[in-house]
PDB file of N, CA and C in Angstrom:
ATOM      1  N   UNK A   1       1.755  13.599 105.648  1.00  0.00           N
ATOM      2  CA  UNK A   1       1.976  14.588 106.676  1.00  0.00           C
ATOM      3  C   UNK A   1       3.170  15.456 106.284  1.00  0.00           C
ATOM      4  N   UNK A   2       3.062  16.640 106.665  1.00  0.00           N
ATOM      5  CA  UNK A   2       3.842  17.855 106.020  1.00  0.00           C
ATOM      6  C   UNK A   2       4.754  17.875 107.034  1.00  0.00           C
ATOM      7  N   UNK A   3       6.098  17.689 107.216  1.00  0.00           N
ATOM      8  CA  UNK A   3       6.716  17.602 108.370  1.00  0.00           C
ATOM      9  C   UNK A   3       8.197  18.781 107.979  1.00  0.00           C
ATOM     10  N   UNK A   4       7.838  19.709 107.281  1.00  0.00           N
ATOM     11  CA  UNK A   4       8.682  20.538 107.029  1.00  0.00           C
ATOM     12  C   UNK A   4       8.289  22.245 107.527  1.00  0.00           C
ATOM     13  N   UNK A   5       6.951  22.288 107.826  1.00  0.00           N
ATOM     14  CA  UNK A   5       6.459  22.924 108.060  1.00  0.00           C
ATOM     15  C   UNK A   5       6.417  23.432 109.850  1.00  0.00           C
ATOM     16  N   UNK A   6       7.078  24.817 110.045  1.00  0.00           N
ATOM     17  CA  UNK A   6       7.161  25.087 111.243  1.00  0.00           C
ATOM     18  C   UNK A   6       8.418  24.732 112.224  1.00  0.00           C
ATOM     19  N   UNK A   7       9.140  24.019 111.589  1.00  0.00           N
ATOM     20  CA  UNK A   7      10.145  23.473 111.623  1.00  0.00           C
ATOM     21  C   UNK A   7      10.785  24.198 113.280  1.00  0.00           C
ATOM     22  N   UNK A   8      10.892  25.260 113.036  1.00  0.00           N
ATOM     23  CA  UNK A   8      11.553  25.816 114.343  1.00  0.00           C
ATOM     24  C   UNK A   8      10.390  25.905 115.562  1.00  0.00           C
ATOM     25  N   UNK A   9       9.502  25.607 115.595  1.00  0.00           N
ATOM     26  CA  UNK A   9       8.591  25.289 116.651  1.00  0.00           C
ATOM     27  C   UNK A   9       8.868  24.453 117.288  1.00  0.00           C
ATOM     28  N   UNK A  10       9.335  22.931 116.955  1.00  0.00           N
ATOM     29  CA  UNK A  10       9.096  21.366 118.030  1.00  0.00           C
ATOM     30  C   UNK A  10       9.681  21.895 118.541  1.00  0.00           C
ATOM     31  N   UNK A  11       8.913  21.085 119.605  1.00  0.00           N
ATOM     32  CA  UNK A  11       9.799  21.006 121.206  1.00  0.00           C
ATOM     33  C   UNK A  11       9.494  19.477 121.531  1.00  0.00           C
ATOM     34  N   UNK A  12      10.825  18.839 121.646  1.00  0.00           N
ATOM     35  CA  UNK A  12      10.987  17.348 122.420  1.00  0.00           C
ATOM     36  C   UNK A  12       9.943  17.357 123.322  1.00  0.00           C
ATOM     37  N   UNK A  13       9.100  18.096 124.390  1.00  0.00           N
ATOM     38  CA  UNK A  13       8.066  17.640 125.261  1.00  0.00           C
ATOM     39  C   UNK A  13       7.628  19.012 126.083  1.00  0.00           C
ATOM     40  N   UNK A  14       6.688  18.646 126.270  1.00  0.00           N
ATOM     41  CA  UNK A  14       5.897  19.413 127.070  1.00  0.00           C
ATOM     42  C   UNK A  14       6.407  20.273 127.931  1.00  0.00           C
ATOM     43  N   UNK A  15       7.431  19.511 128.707  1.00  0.00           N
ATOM     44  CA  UNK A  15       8.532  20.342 130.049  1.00  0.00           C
ATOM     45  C   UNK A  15       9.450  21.606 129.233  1.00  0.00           C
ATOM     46  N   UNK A  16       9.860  21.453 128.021  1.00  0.00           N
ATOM     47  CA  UNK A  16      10.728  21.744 127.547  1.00  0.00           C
ATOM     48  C   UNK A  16       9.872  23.531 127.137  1.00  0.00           C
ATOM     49  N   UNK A  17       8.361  23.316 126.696  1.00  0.00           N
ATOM     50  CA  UNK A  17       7.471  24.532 125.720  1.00  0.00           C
ATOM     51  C   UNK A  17       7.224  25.207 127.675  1.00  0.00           C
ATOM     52  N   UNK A  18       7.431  24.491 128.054  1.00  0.00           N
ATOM     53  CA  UNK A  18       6.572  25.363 130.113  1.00  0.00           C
ATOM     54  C   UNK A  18       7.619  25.964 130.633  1.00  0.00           C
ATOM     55  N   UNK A  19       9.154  25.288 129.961  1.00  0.00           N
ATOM     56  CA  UNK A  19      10.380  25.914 130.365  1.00  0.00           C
ATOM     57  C   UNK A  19      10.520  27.581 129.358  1.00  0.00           C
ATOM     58  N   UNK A  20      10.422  27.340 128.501  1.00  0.00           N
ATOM     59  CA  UNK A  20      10.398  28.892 127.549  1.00  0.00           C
ATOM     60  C   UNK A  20       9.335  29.406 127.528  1.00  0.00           C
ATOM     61  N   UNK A  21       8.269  28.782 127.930  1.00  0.00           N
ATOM     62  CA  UNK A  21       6.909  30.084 128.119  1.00  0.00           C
ATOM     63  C   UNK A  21       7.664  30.866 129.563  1.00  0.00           C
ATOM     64  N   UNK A  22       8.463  29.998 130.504  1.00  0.00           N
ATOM     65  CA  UNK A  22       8.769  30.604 131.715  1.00  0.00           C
ATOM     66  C   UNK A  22       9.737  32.220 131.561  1.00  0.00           C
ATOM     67  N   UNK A  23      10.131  31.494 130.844  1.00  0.00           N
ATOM     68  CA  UNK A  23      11.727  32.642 130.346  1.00  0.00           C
ATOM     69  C   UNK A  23      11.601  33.771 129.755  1.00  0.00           C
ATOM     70  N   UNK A  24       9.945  33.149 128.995  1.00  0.00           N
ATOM     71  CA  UNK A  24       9.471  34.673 128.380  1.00  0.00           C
ATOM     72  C   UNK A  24       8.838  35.648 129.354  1.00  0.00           C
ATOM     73  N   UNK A  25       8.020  34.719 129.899  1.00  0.00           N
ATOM     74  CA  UNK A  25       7.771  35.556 131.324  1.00  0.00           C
ATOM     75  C   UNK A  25       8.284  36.584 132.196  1.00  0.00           C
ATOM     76  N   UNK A  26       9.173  36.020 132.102  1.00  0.00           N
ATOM     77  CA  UNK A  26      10.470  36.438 133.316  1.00  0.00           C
ATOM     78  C   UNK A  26      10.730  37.774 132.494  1.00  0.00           C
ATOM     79  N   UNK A  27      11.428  37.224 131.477  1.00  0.00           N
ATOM     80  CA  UNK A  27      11.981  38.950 130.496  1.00  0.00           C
ATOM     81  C   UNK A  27      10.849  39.620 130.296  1.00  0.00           C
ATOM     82  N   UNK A  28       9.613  39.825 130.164  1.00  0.00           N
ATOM     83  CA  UNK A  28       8.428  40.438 130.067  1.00  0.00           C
ATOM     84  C   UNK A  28       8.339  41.477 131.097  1.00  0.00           C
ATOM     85  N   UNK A  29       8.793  40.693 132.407  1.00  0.00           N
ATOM     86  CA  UNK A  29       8.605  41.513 133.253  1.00  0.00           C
ATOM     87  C   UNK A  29       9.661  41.971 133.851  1.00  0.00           C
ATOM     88  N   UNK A  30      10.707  41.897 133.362  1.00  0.00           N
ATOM     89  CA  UNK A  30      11.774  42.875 133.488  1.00  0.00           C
ATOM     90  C   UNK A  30      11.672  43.632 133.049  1.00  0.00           C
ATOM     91  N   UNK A  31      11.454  43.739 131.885  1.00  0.00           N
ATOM     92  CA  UNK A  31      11.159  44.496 130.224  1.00  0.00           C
ATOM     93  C   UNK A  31      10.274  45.817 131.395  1.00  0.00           C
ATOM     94  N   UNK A  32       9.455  45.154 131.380  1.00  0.00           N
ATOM     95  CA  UNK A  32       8.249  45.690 132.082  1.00  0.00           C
ATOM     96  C   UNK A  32       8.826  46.619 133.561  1.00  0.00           C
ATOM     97  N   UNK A  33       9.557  45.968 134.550  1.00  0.00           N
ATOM     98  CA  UNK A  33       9.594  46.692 135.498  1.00  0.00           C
ATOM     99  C   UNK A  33      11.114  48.055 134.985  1.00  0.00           C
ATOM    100  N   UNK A  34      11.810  47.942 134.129  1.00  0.00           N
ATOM    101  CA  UNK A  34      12.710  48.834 133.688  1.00  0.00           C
ATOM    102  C   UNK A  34      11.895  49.759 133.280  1.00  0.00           C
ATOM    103  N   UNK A  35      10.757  49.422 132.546  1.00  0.00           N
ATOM    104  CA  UNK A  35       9.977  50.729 131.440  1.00  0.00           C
ATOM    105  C   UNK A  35       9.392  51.512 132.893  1.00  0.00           C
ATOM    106  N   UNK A  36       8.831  51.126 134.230  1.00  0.00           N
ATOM    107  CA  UNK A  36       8.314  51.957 135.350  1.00  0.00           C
ATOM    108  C   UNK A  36       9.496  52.774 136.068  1.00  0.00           C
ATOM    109  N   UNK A  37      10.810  52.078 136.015  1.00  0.00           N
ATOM    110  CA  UNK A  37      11.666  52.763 136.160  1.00  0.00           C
ATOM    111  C   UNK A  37      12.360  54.118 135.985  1.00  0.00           C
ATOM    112  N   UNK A  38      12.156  53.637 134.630  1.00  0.00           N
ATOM    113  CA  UNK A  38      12.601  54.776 133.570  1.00  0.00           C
ATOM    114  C   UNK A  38      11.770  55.992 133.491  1.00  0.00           C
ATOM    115  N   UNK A  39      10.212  55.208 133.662  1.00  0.00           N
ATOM    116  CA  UNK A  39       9.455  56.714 133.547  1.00  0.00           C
ATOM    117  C   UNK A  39       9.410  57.100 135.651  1.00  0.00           C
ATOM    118  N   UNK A  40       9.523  56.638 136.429  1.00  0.00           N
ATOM    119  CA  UNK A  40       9.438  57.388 137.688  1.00  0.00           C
ATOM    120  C   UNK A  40      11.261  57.362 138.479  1.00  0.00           C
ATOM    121  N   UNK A  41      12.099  57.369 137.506  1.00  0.00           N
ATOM    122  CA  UNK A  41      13.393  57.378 137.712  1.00  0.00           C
ATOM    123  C   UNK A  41      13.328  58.780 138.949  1.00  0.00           C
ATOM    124  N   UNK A  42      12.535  60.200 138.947  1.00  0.00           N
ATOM    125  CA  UNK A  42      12.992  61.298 139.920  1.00  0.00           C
ATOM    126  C   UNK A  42      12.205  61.146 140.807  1.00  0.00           C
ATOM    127  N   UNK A  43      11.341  59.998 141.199  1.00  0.00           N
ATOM    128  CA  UNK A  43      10.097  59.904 142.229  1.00  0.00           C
ATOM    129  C   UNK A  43      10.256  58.293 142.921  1.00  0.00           C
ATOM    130  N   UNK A  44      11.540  57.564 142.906  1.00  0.00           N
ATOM    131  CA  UNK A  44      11.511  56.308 143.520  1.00  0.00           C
ATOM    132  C   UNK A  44      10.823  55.870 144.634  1.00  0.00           C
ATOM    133  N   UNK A  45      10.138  55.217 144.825  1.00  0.00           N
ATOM    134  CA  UNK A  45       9.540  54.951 146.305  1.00  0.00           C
ATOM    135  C   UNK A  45       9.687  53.540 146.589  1.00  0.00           C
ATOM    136  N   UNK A  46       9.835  52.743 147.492  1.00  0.00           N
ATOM    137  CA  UNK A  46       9.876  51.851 148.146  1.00  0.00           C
ATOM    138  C   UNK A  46       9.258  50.511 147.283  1.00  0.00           C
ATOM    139  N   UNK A  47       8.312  50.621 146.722  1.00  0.00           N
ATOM    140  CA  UNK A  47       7.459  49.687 146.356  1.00  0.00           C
ATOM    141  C   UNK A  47       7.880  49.654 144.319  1.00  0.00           C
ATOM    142  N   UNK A  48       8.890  50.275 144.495  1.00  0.00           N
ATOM    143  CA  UNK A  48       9.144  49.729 143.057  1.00  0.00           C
ATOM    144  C   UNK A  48       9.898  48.410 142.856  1.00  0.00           C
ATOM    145  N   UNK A  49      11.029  47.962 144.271  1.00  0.00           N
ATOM    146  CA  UNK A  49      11.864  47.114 144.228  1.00  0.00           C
ATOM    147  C   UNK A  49      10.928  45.826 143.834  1.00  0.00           C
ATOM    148  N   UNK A  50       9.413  45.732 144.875  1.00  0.00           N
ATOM    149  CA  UNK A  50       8.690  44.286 144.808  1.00  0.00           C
ATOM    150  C   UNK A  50       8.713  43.854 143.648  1.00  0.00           C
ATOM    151  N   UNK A  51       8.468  44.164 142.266  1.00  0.00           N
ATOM    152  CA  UNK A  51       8.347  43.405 141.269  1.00  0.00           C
ATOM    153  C   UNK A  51       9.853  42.751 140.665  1.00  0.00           C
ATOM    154  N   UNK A  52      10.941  43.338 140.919  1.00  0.00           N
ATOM    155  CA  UNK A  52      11.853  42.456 140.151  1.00  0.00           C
ATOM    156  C   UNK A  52      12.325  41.322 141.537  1.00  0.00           C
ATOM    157  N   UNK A  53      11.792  41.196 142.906  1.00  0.00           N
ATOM    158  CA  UNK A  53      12.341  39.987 143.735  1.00  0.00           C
ATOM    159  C   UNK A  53      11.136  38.977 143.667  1.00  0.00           C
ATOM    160  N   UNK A  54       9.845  39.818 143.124  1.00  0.00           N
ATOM    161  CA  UNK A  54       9.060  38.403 142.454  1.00  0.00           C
ATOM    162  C   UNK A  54       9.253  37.642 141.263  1.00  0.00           C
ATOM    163  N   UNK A  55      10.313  38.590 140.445  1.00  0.00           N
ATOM    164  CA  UNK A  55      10.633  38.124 139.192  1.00  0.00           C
ATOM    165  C   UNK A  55      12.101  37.628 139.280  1.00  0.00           C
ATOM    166  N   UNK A  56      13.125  37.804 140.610  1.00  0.00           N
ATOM    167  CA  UNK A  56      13.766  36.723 140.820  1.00  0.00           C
ATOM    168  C   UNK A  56      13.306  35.732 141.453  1.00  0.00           C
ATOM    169  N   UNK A  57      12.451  35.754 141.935  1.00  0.00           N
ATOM    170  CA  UNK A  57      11.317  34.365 142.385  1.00  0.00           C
ATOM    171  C   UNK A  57      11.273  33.492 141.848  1.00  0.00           C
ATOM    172  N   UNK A  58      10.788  33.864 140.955  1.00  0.00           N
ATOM    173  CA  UNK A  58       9.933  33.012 139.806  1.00  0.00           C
ATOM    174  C   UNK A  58      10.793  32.602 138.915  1.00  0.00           C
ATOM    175  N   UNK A  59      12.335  33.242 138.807  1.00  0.00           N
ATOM    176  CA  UNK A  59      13.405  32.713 137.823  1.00  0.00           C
ATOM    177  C   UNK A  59      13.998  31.524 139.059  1.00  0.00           C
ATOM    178  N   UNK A  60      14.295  31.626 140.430  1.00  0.00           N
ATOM    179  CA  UNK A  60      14.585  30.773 140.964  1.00  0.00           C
ATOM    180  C   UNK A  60      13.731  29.711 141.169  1.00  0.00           C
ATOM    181  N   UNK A  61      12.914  29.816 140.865  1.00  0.00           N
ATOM    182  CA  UNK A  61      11.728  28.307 141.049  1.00  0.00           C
ATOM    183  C   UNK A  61      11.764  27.730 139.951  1.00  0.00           C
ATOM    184  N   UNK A  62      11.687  28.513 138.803  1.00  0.00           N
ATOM    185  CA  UNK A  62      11.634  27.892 137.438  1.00  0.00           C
ATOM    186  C   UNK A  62      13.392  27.010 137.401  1.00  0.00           C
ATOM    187  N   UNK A  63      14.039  27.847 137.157  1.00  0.00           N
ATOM    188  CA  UNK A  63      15.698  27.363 137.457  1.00  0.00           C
ATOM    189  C   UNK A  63      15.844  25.665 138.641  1.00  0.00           C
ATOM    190  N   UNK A  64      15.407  25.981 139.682  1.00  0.00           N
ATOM    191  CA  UNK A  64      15.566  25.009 140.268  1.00  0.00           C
ATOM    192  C   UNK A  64      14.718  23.847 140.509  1.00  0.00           C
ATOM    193  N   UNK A  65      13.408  24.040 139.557  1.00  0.00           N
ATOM    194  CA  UNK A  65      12.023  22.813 140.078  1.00  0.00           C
ATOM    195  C   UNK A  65      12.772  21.923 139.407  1.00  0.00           C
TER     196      UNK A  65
END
């Protein structure tokens, strides 16, 4: 068995790969709600705030489960 290979991949367990799929998530959609920003920066309306308090949501659930 080739155990040199990929090396920066393991992850000690399962909890640990569900914890950084989370994190990528999270910045994805920051990433994501800045780029709608940026392009409707002179037209703000009300309904732009919802996506980053679902995406502190979801950092506080992940953070605290």
């Amino acid at each position: 068995m080739i155990k040199n290979v990929l090396k920066w991949i393991r992850t000690p367990n399962i909890g640990h790969l569900k914890n950084e799929l989370a994190e990528v998530i999270v910045v994805i959609l920051f990433v994501k709600f800045l780029g709608v920003v940026f392009v409707n920066i002179d037209n703000l309306k009300w309904e732009i705030p919802l996506p980053p308090v679902s995406i502190l949501l979801l950092a506080f659930i992940f953070k605290f489960k």
